[in-house]
C-alpha atoms as a PDB file:
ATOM      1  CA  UNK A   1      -3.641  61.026 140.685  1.00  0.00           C
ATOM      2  CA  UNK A   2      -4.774  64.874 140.599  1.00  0.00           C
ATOM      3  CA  UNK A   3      -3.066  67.799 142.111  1.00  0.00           C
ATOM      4  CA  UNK A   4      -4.884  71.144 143.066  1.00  0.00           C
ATOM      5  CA  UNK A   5      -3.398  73.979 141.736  1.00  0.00           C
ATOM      6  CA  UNK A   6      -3.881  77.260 143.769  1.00  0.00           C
ATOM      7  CA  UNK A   7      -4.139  80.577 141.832  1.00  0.00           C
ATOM      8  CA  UNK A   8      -3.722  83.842 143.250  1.00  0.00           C
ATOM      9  CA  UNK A   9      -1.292  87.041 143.584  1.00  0.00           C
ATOM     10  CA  UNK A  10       2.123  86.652 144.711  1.00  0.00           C
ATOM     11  CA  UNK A  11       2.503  90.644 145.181  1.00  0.00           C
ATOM     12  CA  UNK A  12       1.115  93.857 147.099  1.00  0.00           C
ATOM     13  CA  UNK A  13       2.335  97.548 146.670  1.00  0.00           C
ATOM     14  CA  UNK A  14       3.755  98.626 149.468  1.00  0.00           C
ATOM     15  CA  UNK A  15       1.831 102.398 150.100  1.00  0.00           C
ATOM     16  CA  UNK A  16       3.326 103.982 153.261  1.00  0.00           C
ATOM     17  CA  UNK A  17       0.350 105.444 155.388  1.00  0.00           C
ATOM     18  CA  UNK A  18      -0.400 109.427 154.714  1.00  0.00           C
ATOM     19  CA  UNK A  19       0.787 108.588 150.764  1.00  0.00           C
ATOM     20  CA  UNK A  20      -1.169 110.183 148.436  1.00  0.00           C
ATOM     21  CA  UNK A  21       0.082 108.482 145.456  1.00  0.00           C
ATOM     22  CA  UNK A  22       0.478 104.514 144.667  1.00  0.00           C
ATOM     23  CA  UNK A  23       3.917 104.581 143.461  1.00  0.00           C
ATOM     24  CA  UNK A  24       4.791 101.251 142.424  1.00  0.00           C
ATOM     25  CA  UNK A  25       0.917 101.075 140.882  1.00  0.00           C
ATOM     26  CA  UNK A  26       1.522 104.387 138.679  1.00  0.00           C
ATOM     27  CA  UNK A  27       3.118 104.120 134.947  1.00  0.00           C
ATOM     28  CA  UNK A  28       6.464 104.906 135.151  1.00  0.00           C
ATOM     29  CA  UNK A  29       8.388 107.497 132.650  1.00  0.00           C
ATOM     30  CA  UNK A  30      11.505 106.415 131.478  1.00  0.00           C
ATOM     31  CA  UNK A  31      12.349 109.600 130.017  1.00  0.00           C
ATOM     32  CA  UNK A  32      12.533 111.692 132.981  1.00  0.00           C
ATOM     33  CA  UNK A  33      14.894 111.769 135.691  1.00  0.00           C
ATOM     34  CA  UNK A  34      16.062 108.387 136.768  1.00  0.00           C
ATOM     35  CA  UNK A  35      13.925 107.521 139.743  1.00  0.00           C
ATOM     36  CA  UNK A  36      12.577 104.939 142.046  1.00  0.00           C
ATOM     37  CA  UNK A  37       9.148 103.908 141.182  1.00  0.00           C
ATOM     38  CA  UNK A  38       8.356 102.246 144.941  1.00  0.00           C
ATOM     39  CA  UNK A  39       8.089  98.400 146.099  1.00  0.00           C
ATOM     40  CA  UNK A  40       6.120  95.432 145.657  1.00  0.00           C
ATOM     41  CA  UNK A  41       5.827  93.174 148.479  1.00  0.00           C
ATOM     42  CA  UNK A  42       5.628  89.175 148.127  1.00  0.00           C
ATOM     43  CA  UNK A  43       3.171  87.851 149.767  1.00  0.00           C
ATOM     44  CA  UNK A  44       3.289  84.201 148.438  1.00  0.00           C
ATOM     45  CA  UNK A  45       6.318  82.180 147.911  1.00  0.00           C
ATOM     46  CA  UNK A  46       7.334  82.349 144.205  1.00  0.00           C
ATOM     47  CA  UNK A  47      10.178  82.200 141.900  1.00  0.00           C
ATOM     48  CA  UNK A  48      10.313  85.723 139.524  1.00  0.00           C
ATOM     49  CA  UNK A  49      12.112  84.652 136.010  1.00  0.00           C
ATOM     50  CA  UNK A  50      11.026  86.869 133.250  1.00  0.00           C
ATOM     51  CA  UNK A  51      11.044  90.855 133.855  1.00  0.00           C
ATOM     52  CA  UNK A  52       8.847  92.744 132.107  1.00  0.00           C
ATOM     53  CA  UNK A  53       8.050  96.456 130.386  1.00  0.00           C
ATOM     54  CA  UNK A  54       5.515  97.904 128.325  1.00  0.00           C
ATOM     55  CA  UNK A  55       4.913 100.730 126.624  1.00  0.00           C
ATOM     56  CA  UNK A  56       1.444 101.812 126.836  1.00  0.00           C
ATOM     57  CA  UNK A  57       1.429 106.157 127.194  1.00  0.00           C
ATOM     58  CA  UNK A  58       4.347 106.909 125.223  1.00  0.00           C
ATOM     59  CA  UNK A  59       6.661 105.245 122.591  1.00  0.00           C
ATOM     60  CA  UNK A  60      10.540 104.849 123.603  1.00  0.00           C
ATOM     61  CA  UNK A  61      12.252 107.017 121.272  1.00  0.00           C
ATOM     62  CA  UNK A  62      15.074 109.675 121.538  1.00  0.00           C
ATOM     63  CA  UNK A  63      17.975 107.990 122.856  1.00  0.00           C
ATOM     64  CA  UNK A  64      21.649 107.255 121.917  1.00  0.00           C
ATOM     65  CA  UNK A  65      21.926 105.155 125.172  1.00  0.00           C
ATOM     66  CA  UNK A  66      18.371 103.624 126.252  1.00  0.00           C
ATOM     67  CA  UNK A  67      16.898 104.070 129.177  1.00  0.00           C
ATOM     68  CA  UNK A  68      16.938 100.724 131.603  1.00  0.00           C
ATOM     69  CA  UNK A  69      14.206  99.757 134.307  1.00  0.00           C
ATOM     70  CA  UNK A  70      15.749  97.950 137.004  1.00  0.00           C
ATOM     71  CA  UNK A  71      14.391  95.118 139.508  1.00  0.00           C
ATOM     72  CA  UNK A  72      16.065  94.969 142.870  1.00  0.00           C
ATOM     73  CA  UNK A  73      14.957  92.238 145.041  1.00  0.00           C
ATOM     74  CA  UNK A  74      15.215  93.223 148.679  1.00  0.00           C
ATOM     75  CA  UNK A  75      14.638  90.607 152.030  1.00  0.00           C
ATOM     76  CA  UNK A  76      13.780  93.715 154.331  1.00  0.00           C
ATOM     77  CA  UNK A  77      11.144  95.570 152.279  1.00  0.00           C
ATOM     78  CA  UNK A  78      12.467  99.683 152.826  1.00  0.00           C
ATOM     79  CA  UNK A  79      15.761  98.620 153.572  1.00  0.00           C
ATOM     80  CA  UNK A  80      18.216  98.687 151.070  1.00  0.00           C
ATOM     81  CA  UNK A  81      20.479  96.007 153.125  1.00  0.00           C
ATOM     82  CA  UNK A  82      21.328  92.917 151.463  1.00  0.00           C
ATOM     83  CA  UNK A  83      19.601  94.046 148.462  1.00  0.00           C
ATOM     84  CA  UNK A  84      20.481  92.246 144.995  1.00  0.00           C
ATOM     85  CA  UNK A  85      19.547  92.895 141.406  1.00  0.00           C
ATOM     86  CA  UNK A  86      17.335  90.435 140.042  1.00  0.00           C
ATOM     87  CA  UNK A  87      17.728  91.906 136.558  1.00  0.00           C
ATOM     88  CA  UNK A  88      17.978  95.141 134.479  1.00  0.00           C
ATOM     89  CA  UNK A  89      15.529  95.938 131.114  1.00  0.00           C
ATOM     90  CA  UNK A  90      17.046  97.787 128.631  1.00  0.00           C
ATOM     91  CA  UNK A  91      14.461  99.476 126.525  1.00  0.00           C
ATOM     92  CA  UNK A  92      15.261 100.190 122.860  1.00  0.00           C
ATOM     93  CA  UNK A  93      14.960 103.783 121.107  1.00  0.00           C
ATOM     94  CA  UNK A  94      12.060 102.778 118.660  1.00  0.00           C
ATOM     95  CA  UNK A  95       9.701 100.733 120.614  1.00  0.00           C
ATOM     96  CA  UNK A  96       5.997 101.293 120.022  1.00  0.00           C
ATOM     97  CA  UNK A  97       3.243 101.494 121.950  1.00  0.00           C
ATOM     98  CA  UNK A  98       2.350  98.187 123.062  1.00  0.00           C
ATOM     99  CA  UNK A  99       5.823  96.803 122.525  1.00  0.00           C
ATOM    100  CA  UNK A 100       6.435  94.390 125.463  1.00  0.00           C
ATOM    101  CA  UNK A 101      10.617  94.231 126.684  1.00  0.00           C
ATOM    102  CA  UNK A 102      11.642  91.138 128.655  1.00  0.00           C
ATOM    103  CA  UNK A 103      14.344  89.721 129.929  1.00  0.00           C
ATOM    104  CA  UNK A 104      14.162  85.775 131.173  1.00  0.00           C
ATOM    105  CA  UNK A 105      16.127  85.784 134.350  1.00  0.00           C
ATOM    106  CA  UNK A 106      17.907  82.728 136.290  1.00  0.00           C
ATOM    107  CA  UNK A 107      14.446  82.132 139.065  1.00  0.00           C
ATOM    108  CA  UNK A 108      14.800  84.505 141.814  1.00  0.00           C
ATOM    109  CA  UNK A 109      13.321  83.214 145.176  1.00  0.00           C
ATOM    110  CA  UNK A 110      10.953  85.638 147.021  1.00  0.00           C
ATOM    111  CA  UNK A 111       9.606  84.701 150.494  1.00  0.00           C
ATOM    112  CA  UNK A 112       7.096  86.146 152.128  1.00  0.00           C
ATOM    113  CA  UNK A 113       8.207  89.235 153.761  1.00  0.00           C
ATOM    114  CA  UNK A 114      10.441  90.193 150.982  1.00  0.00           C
ATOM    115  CA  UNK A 115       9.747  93.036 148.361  1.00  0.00           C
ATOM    116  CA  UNK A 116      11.057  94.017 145.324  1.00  0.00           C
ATOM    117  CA  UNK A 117      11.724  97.771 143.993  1.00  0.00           C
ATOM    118  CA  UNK A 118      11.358  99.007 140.923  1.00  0.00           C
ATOM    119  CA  UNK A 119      13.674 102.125 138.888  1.00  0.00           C
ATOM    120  CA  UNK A 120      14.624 103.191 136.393  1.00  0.00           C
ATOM    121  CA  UNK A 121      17.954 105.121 135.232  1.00  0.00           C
ATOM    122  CA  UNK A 122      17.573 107.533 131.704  1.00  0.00           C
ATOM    123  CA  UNK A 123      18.925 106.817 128.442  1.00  0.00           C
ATOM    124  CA  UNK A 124      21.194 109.944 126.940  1.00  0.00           C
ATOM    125  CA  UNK A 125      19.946 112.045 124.034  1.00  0.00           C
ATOM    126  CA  UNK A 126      16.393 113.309 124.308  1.00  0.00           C
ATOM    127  CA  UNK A 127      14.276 110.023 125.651  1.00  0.00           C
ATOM    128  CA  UNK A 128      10.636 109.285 125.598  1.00  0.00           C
ATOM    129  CA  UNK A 129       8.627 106.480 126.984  1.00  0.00           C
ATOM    130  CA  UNK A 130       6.037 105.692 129.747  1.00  0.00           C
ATOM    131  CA  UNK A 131       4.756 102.204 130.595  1.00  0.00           C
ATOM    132  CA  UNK A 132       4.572  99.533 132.995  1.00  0.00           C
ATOM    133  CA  UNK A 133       6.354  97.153 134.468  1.00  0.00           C
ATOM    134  CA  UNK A 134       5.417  93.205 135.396  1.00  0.00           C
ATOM    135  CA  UNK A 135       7.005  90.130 136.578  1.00  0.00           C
ATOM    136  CA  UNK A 136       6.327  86.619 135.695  1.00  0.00           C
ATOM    137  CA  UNK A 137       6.452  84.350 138.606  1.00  0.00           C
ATOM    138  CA  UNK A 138       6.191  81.192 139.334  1.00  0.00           C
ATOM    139  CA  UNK A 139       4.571  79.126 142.608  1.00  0.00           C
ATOM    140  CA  UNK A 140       7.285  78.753 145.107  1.00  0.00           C
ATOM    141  CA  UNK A 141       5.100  75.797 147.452  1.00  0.00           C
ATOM    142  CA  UNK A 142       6.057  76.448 151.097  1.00  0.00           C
ATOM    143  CA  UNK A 143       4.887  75.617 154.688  1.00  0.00           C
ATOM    144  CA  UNK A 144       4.649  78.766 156.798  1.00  0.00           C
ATOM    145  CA  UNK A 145       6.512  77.226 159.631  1.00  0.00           C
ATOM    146  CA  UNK A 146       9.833  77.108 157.105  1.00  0.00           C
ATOM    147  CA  UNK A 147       9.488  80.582 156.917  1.00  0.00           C
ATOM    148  CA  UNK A 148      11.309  82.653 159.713  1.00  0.00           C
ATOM    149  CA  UNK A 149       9.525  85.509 158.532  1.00  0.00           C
ATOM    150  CA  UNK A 150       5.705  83.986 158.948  1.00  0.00           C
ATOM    151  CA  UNK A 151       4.380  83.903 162.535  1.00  0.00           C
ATOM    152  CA  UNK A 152       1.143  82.242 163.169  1.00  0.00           C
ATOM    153  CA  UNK A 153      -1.716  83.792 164.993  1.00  0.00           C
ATOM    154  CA  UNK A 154      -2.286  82.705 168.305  1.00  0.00           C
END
């Protein structure tokens, strides 16, 4: 017996029209002001379990309480209604460039039509840091018709 395995992307920034920047796309500074970094919307079934961070422009130094990025996972992408936390990174004063943080999370079910957001909130002290953020996921396989949010072309 064989199975066929799809591949392919489970996510898509969301860019509002008349944005000039690709928020969720750009790498995000965890030591400036504690910000939203925009959302990611699913466009595949899948189950998230490991967050993800790394450091790539700047090392994460500086801080007597570390920054954290946070993932919020969100069934009406925009809306904040309903929204849950799928899992907070706390990134260590001290990691280098290159240093990956991750957290393996309990699976989180995305549908299609959901989204996720990313933050992050800054550490105290003097912090430094710039990176970006990932998400390891995990097929989810669904029928469209199961999912109240997919409508099928007539």
């Amino acid at each position: 017996m064989s199975y066929t395995e799809e591949a392919g992307a489970y996510f898509m920034p969301i860019i509002a029209v008349g944005v000039t920047s690709a928020g969720p796309l750009i790498e995000v500074d965890i030591g400036a002001a504690s910000a939203d970094h925009g959302e990611m919307l699913c466009v595949r079934p899948c189950k998230v379990r490991r967050l993800q961070f790394t450091l790539v422009g700047e090392a994460a130094s500086g801080t007597t309480t570390p920054p954290t990025v946070v993932f919020t996972k969100r069934p009406t992408p925009g809306s904040a209604t309903s929204e849950s936390v799928m899992g907070t990174l706390i990134i260590p004063s001290g990691s280098a460039i290159g240093a990956t943080v991750y957290a393996d999370i309990d699976p989180v079910d995305l549908d299609v039509g959901d989204s996720f957001e990313i933050a992050h909130t800054i550490g105290v002290g003097t912090p430094t840091g710039q990176g970006y953020w990932s998400v390891i996921a995990d097929d989810r396989p669904e029928q469209p018709a199961n999912n109240s949010e997919m409508i099928e072309s007539a």
